[in-house]
C-alpha atoms as a PDB file:
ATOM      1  CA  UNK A   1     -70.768 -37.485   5.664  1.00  0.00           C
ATOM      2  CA  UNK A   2     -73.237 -37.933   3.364  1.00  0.00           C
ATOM      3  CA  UNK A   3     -73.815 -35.555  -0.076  1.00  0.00           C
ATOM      4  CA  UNK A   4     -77.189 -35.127  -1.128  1.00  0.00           C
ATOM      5  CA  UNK A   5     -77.471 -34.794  -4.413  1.00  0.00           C
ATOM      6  CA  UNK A   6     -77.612 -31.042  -5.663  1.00  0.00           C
ATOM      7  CA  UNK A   7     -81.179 -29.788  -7.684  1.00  0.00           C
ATOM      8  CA  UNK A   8     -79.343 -27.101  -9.253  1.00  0.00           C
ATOM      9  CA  UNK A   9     -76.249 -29.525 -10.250  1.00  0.00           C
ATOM     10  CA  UNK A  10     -75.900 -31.165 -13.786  1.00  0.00           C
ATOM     11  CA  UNK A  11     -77.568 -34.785 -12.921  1.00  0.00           C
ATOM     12  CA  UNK A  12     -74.525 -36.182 -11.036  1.00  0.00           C
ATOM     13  CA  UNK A  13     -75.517 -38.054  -8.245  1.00  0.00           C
ATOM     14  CA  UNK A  14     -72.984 -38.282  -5.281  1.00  0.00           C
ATOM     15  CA  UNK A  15     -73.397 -41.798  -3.689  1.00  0.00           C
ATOM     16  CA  UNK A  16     -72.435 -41.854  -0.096  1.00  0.00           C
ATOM     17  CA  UNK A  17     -68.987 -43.972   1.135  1.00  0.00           C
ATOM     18  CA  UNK A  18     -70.348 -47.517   2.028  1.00  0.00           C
ATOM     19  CA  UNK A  19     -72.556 -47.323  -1.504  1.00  0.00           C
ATOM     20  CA  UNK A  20     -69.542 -46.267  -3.243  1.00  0.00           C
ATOM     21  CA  UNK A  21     -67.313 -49.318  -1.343  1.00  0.00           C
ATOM     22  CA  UNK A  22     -69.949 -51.491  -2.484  1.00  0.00           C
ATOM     23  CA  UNK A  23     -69.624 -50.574  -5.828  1.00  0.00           C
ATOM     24  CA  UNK A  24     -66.020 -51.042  -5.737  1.00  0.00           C
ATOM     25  CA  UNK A  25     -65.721 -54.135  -4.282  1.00  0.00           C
ATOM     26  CA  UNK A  26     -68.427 -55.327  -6.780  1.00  0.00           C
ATOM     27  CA  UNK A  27     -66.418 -54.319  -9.446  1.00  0.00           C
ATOM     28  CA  UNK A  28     -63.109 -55.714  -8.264  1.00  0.00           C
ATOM     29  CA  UNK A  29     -64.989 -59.155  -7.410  1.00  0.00           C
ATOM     30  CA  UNK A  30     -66.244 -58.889 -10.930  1.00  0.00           C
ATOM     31  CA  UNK A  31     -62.682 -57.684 -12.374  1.00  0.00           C
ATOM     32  CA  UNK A  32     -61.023 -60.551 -10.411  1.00  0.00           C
ATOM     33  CA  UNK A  33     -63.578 -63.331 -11.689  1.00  0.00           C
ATOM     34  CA  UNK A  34     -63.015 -62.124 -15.586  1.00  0.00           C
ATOM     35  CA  UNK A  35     -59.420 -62.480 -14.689  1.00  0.00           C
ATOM     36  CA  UNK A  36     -59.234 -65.660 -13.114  1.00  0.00           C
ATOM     37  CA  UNK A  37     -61.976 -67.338 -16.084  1.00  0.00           C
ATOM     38  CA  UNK A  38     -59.497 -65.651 -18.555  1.00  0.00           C
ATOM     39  CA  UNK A  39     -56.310 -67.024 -16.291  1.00  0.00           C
ATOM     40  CA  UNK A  40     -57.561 -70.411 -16.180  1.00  0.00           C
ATOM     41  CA  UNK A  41     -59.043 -70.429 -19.683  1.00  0.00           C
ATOM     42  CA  UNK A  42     -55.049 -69.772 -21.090  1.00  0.00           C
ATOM     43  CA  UNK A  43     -53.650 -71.681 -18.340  1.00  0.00           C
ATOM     44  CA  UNK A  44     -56.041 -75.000 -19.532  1.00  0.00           C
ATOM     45  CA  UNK A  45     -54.886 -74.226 -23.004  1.00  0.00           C
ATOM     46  CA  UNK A  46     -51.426 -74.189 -22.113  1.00  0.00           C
ATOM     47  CA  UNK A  47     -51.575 -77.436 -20.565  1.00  0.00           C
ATOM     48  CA  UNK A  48     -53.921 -79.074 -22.857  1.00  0.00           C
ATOM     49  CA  UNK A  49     -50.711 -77.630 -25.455  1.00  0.00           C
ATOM     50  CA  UNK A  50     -48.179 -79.040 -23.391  1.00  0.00           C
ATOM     51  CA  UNK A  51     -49.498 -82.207 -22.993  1.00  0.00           C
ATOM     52  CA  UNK A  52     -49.931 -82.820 -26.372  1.00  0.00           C
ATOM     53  CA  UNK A  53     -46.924 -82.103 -27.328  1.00  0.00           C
ATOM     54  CA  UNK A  54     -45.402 -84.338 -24.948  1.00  0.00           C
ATOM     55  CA  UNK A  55     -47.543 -87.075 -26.213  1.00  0.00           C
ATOM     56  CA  UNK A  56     -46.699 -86.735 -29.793  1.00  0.00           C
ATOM     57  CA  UNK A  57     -43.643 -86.928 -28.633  1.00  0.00           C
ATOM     58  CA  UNK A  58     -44.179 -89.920 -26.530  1.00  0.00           C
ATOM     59  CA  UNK A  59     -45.571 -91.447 -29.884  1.00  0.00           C
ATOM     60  CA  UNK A  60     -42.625 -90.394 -31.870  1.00  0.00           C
ATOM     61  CA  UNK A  61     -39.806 -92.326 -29.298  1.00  0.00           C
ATOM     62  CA  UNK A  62     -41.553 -94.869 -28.569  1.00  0.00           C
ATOM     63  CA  UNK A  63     -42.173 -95.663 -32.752  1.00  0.00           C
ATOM     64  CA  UNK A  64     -38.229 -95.169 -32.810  1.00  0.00           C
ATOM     65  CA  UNK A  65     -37.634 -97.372 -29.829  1.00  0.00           C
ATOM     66  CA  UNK A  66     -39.937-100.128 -31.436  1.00  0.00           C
ATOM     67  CA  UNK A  67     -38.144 -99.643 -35.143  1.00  0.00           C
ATOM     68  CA  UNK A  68     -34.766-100.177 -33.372  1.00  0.00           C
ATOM     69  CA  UNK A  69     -35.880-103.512 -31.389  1.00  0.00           C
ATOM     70  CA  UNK A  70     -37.196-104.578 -34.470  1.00  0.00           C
ATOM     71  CA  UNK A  71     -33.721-104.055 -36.322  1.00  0.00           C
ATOM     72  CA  UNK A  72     -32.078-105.629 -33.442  1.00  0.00           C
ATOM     73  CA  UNK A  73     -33.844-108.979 -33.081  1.00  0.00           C
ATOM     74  CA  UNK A  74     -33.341-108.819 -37.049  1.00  0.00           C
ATOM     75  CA  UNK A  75     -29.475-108.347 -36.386  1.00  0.00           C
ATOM     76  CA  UNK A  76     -29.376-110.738 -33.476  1.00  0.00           C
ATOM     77  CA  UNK A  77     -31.516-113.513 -35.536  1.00  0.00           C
ATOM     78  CA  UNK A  78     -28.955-113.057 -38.280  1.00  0.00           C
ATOM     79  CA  UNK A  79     -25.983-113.234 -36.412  1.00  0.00           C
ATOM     80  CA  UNK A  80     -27.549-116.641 -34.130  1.00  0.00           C
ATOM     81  CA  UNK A  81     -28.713-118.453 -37.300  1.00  0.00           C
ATOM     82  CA  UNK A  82     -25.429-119.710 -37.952  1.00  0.00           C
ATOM     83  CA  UNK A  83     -24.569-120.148 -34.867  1.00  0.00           C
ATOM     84  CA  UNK A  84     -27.185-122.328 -33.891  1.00  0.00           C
ATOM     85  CA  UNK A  85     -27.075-124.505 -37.069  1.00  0.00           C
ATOM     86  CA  UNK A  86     -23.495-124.977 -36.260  1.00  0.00           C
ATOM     87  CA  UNK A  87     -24.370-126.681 -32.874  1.00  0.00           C
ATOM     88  CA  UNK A  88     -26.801-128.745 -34.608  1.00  0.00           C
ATOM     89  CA  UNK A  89     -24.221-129.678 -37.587  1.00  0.00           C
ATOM     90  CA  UNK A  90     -21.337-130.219 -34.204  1.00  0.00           C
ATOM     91  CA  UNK A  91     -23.370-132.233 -31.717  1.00  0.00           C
ATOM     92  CA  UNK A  92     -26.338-133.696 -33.681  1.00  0.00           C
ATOM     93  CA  UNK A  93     -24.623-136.354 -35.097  1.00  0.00           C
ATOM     94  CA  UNK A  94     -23.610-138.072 -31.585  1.00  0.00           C
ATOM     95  CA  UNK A  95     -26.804-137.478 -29.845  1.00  0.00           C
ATOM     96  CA  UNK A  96     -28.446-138.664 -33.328  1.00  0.00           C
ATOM     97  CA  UNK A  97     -26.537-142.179 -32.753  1.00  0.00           C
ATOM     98  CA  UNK A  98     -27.053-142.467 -28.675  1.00  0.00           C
ATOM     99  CA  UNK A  99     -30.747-141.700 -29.931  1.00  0.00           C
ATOM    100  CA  UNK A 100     -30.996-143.976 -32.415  1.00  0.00           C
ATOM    101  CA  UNK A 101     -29.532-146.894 -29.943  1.00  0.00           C
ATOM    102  CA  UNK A 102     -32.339-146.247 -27.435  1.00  0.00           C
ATOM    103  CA  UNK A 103     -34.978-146.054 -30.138  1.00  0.00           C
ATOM    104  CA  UNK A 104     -33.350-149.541 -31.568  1.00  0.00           C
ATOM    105  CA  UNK A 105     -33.118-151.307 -28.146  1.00  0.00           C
ATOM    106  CA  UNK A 106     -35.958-150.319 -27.584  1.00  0.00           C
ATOM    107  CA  UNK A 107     -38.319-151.771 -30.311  1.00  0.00           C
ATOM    108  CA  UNK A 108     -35.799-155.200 -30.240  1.00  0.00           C
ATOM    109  CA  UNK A 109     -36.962-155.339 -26.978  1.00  0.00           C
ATOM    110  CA  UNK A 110     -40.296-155.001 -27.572  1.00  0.00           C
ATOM    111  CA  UNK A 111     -39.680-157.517 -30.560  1.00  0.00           C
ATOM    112  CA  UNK A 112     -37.857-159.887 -28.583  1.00  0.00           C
ATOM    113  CA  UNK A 113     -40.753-159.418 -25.804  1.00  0.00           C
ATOM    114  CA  UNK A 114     -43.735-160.432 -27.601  1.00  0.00           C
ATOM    115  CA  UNK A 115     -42.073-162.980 -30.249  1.00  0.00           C
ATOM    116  CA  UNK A 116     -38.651-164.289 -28.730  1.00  0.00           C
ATOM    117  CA  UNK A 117     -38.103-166.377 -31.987  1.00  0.00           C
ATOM    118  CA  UNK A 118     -38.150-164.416 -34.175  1.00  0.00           C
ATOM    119  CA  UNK A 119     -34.439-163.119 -36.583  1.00  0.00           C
ATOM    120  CA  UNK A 120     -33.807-159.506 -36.079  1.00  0.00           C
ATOM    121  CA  UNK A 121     -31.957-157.900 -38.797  1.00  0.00           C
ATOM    122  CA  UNK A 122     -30.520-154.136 -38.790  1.00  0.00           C
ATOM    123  CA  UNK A 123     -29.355-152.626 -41.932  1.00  0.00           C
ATOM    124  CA  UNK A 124     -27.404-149.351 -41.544  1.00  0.00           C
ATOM    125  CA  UNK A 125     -24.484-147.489 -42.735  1.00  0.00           C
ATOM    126  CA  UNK A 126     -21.002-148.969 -42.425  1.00  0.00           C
ATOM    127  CA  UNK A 127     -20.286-146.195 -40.207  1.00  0.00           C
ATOM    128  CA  UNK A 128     -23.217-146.542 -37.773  1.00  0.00           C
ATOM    129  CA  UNK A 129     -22.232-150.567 -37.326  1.00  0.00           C
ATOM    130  CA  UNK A 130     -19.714-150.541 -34.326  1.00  0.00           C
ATOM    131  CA  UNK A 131     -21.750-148.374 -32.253  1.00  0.00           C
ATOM    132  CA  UNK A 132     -25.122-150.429 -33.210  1.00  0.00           C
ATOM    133  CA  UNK A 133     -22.739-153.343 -32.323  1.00  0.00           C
ATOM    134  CA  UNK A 134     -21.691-152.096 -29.221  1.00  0.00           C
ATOM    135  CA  UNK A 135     -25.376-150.806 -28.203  1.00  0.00           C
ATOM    136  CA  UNK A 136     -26.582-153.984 -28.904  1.00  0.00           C
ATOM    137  CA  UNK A 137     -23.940-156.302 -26.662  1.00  0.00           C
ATOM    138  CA  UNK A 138     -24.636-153.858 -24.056  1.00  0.00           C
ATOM    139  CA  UNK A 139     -28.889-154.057 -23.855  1.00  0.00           C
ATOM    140  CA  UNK A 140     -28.243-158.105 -24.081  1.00  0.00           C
ATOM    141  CA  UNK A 141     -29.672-158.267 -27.089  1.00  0.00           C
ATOM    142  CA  UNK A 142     -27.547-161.196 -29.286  1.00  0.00           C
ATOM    143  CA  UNK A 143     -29.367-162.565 -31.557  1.00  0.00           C
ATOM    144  CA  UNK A 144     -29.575-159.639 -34.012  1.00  0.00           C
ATOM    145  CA  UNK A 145     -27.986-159.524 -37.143  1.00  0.00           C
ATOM    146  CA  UNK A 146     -26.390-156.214 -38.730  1.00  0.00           C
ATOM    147  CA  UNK A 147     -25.998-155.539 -42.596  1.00  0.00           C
ATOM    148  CA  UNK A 148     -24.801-152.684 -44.546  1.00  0.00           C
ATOM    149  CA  UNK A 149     -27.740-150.995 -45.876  1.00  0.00           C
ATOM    150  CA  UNK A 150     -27.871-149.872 -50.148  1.00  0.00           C
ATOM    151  CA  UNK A 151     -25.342-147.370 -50.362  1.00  0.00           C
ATOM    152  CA  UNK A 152     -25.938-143.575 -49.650  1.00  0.00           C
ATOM    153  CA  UNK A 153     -28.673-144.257 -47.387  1.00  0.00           C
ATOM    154  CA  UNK A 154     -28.505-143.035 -44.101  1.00  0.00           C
ATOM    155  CA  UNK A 155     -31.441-144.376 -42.797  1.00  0.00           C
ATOM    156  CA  UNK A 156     -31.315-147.564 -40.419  1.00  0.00           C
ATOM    157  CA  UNK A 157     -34.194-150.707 -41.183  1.00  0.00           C
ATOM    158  CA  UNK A 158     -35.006-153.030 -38.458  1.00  0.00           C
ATOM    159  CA  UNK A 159     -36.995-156.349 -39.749  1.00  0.00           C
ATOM    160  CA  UNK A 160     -38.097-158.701 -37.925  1.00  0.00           C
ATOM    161  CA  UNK A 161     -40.296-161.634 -39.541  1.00  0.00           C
ATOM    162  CA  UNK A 162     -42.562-159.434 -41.495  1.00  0.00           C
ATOM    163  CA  UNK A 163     -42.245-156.312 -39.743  1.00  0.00           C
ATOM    164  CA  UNK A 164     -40.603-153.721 -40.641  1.00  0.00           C
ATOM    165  CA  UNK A 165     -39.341-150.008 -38.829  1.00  0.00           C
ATOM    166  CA  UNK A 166     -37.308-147.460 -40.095  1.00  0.00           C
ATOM    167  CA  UNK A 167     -35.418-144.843 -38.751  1.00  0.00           C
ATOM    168  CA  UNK A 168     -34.222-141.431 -40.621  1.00  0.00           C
ATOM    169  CA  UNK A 169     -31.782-139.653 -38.021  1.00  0.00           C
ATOM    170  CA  UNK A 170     -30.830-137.357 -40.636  1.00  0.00           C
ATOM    171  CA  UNK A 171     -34.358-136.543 -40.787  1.00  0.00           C
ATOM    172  CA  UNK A 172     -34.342-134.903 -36.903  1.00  0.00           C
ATOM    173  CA  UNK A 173     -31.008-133.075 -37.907  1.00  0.00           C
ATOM    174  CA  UNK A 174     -32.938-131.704 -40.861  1.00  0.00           C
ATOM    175  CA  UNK A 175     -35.962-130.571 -38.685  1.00  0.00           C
ATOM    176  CA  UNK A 176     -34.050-128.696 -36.328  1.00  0.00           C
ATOM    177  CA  UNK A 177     -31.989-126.906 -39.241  1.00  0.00           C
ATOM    178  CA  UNK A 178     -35.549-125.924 -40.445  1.00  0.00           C
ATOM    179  CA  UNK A 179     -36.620-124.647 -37.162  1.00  0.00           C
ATOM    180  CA  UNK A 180     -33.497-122.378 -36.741  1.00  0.00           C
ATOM    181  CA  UNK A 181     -34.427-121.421 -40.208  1.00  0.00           C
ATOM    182  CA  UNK A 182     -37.523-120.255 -39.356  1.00  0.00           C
ATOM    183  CA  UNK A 183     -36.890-118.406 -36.327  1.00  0.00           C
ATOM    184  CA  UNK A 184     -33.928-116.413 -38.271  1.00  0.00           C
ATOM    185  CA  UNK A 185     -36.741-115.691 -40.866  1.00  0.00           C
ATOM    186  CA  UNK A 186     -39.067-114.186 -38.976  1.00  0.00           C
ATOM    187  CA  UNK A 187     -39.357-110.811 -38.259  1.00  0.00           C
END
């Protein structure tokens, strides 16, 4: 059924059905583009919201997370410090002897190796003399002599004809203290 538009009417034009469902589903496509743009638009902004509020606060634990490592290797450095130089302060002074006795054989052998005449002499705290004694009788090694060395020194001189080596033990003890000092300083 089609209307023809009327001469005699006031200028409205009467479309027939399938030009009329035309027109409507041109204007719902339309309708239903506008709304999805618009949807999408606020649906990006949403997100683009979200997620930045999810990295800020992202940034914000993972700032506290790094501020309370930092206070905890403080705490822990602190609280090992001691610790640590105690160790040194407990055990350093026998491993400073057995090392000393290696480092001691070691060069008399050497000595004894490439001039077998010659007088070794050890000087050394009173303290250090029975184990040098006893380190000594054990490598073989006879023929050296051991003096006290000047007192207060805790350093041990070996001489042999015009040579002359010295050893500071303390001064291994005193290197690891500064390490541990270090390490509790840093931050």
């Amino acid at each position: 059924m089609s209307h023809e538009p009327d001469s005699t009417s006031s200028g409205i034009i009467y479309l027939t059905p399938p030009a009329a469902q035309t027109a409507i589903t041109i204007a719902e496509e339309e309708a239903f583009q506008n709304g999805y743009e618009k949807g999408f638009a606020e649906g990006r902004e949403l997100s683009l919201d979200a997620l930045t509020s999810a990295l800020t606060t992202l940034h914000r634990d993972l700032l506290t997370a790094h501020k309370r490592e930092s206070e905890l290797r403080r705490d822990l450095q602190t609280a090992l410090t001691p610790v640590l130089q105690a160790i040194v302060d407990l055990l350093a002074p026998r491993s400073e002897q057995e090392r000393l006795c290696h480092a001691l054989t070691a060069e008399i052998g050497q000595i004894i190796k490439h001039t077998p005449e010659q007088i070794i002499t050890i000087r050394c705290p009173e303290d250090l003399q029975p184990d040098l004694a006893d380190c000594l009788e054990r490598a073989g090694i006879l023929d050296a002599r051991i003096e006290a060395a000047d007192t207060g020194q805790s350093i041990v001189e070996l001489t042999a004809a015009q040579g002359q080596i010295i050893f500071d033990p303390a001064s291994a003890i005193a290197g690891l203290k500064s390490i541990i000092n270090d390490i509790g300083a840093r931050d």
